[in-house]
N, C-alpha and C. Protein backbone atom coordinates (compact mmCIF):
# COMPACT_ATOMS: atom_id res chain seq x y z
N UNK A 1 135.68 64.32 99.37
CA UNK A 1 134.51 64.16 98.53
C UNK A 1 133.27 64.78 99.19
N UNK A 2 133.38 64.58 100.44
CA UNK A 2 132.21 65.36 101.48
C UNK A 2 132.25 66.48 101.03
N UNK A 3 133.28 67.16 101.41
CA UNK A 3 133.33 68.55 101.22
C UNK A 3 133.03 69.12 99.80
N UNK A 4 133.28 68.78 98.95
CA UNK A 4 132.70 68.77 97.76
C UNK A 4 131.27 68.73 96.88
N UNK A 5 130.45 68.09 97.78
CA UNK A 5 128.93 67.70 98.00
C UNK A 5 128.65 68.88 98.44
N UNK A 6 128.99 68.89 99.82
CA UNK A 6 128.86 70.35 100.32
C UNK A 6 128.86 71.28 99.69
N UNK A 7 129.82 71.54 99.43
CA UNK A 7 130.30 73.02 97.98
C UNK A 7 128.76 72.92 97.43
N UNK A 8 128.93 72.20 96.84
CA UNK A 8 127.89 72.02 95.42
C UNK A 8 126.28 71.97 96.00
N UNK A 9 126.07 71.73 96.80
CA UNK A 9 124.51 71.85 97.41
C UNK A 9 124.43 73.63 97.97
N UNK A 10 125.76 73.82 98.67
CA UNK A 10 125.11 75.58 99.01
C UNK A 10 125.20 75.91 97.87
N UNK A 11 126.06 75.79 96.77
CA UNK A 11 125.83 76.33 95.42
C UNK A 11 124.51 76.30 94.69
N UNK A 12 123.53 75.13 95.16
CA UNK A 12 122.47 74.90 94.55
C UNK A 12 121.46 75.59 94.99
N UNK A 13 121.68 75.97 96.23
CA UNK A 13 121.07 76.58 97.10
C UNK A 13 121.07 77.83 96.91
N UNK A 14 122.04 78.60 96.71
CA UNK A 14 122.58 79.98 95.74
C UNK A 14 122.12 80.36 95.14
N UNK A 15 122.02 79.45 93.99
CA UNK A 15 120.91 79.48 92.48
C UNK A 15 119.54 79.28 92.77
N UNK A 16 119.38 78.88 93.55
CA UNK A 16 117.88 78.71 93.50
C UNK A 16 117.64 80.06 93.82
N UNK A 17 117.98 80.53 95.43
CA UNK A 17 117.95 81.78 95.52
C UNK A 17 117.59 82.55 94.84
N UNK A 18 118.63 82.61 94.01
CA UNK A 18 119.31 84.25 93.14
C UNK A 18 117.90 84.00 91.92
N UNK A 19 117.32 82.40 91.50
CA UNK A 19 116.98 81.90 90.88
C UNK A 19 115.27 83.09 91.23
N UNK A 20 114.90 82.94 92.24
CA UNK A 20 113.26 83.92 92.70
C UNK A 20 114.11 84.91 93.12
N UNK A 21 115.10 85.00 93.26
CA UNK A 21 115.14 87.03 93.27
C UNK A 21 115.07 87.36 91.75
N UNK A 22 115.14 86.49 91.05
CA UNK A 22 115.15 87.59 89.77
C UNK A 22 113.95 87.19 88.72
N UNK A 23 113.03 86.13 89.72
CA UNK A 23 111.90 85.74 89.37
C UNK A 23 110.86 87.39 89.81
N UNK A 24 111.38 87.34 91.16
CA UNK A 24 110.36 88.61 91.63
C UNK A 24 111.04 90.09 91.29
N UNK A 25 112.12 90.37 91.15
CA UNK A 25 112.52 91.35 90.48
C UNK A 25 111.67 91.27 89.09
N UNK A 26 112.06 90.69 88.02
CA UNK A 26 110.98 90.51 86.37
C UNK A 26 109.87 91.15 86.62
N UNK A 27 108.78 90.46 88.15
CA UNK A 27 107.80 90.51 88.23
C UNK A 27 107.44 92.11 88.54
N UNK A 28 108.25 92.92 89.62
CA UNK A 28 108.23 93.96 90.12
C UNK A 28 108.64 94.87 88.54
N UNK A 29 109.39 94.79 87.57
CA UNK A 29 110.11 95.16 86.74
C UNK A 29 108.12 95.09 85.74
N UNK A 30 107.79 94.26 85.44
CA UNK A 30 106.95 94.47 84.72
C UNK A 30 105.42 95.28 85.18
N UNK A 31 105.16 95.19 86.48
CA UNK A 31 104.54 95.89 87.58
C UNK A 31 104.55 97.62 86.91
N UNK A 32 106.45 98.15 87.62
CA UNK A 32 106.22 99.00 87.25
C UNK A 32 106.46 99.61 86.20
N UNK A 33 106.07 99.02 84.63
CA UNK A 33 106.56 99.35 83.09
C UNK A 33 104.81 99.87 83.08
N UNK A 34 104.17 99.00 83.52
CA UNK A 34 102.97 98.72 83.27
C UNK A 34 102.20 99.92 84.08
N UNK A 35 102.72 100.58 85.60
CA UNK A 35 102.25 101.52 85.76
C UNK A 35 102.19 102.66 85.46
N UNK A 36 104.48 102.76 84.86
CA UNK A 36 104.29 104.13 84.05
C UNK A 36 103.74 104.03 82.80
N UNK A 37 103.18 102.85 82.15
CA UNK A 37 102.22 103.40 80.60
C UNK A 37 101.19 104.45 81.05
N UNK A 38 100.96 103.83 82.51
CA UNK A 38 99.39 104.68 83.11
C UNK A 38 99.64 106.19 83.48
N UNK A 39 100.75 106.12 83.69
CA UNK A 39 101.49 107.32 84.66
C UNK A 39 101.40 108.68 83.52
N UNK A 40 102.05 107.84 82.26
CA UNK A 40 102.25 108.65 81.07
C UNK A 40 101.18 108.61 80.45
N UNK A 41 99.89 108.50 80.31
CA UNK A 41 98.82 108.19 79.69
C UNK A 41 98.15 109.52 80.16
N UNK A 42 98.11 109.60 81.51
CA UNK A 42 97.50 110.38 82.53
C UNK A 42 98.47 111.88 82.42
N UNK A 43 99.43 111.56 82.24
CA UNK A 43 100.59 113.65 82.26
C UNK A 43 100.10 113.75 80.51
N UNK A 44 100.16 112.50 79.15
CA UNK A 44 99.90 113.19 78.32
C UNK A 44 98.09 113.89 78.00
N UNK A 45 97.44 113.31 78.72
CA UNK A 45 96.04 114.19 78.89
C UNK A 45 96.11 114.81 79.63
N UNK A 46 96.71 115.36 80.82
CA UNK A 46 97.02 116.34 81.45
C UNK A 46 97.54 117.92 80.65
N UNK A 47 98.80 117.10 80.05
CA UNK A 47 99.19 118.16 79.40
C UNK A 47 98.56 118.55 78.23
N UNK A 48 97.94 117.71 77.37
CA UNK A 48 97.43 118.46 76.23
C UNK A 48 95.69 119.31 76.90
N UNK A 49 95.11 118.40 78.12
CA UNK A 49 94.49 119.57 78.50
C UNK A 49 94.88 121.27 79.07
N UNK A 50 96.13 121.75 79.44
CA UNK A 50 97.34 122.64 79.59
C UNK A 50 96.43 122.98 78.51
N UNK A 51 97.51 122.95 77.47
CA UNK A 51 97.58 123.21 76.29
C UNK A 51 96.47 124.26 75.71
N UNK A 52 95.36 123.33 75.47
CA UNK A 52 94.00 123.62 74.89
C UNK A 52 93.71 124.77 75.60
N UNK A 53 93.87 124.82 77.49
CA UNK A 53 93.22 125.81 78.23
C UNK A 53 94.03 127.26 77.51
N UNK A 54 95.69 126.82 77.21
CA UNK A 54 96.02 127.82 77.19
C UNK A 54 95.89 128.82 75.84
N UNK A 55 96.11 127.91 74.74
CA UNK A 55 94.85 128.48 73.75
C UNK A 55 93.50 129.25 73.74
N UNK A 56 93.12 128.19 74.63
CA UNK A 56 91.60 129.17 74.67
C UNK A 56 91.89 130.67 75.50
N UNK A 57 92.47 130.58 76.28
CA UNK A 57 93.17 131.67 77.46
C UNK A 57 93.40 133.00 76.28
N UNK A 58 94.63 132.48 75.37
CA UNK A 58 94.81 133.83 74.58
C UNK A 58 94.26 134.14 73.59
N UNK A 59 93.46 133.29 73.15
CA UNK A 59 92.40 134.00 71.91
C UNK A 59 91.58 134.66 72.63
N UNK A 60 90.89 134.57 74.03
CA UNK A 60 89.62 135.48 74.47
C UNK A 60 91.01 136.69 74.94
N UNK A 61 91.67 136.25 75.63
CA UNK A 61 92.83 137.71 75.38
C UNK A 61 93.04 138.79 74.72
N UNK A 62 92.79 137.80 73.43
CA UNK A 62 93.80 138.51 72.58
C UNK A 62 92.95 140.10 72.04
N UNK A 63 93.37 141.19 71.78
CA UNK A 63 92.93 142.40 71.79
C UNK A 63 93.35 143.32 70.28
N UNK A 64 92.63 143.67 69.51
CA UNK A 64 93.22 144.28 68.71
C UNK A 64 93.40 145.79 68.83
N UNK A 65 94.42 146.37 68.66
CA UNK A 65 94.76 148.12 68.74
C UNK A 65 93.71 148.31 68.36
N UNK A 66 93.12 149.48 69.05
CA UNK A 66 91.98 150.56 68.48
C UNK A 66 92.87 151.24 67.42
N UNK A 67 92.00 151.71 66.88
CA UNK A 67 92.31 152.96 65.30
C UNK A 67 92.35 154.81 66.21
N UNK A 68 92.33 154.54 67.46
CA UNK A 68 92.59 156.15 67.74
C UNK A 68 91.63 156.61 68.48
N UNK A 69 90.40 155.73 68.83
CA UNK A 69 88.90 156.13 69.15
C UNK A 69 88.47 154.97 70.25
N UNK A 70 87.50 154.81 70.43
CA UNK A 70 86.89 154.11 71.55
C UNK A 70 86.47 152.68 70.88
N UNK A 71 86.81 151.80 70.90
CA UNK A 71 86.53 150.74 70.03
C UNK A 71 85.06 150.52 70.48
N UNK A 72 83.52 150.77 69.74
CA UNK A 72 82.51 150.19 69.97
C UNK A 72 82.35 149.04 70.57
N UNK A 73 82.77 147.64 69.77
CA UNK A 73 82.61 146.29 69.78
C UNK A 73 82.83 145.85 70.85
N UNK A 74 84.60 146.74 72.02
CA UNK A 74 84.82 146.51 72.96
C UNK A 74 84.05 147.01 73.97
N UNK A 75 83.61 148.18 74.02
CA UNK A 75 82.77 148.35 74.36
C UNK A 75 81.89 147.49 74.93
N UNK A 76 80.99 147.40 73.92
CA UNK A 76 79.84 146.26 74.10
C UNK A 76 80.16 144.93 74.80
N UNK A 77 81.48 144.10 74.59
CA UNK A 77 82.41 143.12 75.20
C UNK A 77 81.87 143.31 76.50
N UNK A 78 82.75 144.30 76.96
CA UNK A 78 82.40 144.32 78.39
C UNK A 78 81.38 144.56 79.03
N UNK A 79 80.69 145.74 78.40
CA UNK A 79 79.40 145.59 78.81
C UNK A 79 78.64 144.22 79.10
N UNK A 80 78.67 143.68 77.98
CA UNK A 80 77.95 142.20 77.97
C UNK A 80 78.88 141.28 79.37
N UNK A 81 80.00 141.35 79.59
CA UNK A 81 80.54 140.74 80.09
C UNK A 81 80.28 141.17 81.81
N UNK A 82 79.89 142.44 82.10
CA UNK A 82 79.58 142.56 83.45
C UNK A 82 78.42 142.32 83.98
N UNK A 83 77.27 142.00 82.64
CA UNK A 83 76.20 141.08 82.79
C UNK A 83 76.46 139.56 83.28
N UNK A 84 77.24 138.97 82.42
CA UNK A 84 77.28 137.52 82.57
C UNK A 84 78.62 137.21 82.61
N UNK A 85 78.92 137.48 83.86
CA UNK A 85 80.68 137.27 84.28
C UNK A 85 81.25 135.92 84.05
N UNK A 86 81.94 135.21 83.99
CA UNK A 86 82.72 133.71 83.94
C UNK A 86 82.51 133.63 85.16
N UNK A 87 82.26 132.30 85.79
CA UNK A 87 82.49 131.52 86.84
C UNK A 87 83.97 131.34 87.55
């Protein structure tokens, strides 16, 4: 019957255990759910700033064929542009 008591108390002892490991696991588990919302919050404004830059990137790019001649307008582009260079 001793031995039996026995059994049953390290068993209790077991559970309790296992009982805060999976108290502090939950806890660690909700920790980090809660950091990747932040994680992902932060890459999706990251990336849609990407994005935007790279838009803006190929519209000032973007170039239309001349007709055979010296394109005026471009011209002037650059001109203006070796005045007041981008940063």
């Amino acid at each position: 019957m001793q031995q039996l008591e026995n059994t049953l108390t390290l068993r209790n002892d077991e559970i309790s255990s296992l009982k805060t490991s999976l108290q502090n696991a939950e806890a660690h588990t909700l920790q980090m759910e809660a950091k990747l919302r932040q994680e992902e919050t932060i890459r999706r404004t990251l990336h849609n700033a990407i994005q935007e830059l790279k838009g803006n990137i190929r519209v000032f790019c973007r170039v239309r064929p001349g007709l055979g001649e010296i394109c005026f307008n471009c011209f002037l582009f650059f001109n203006i542009y070796k005045e007041y260079p981008f940063p």
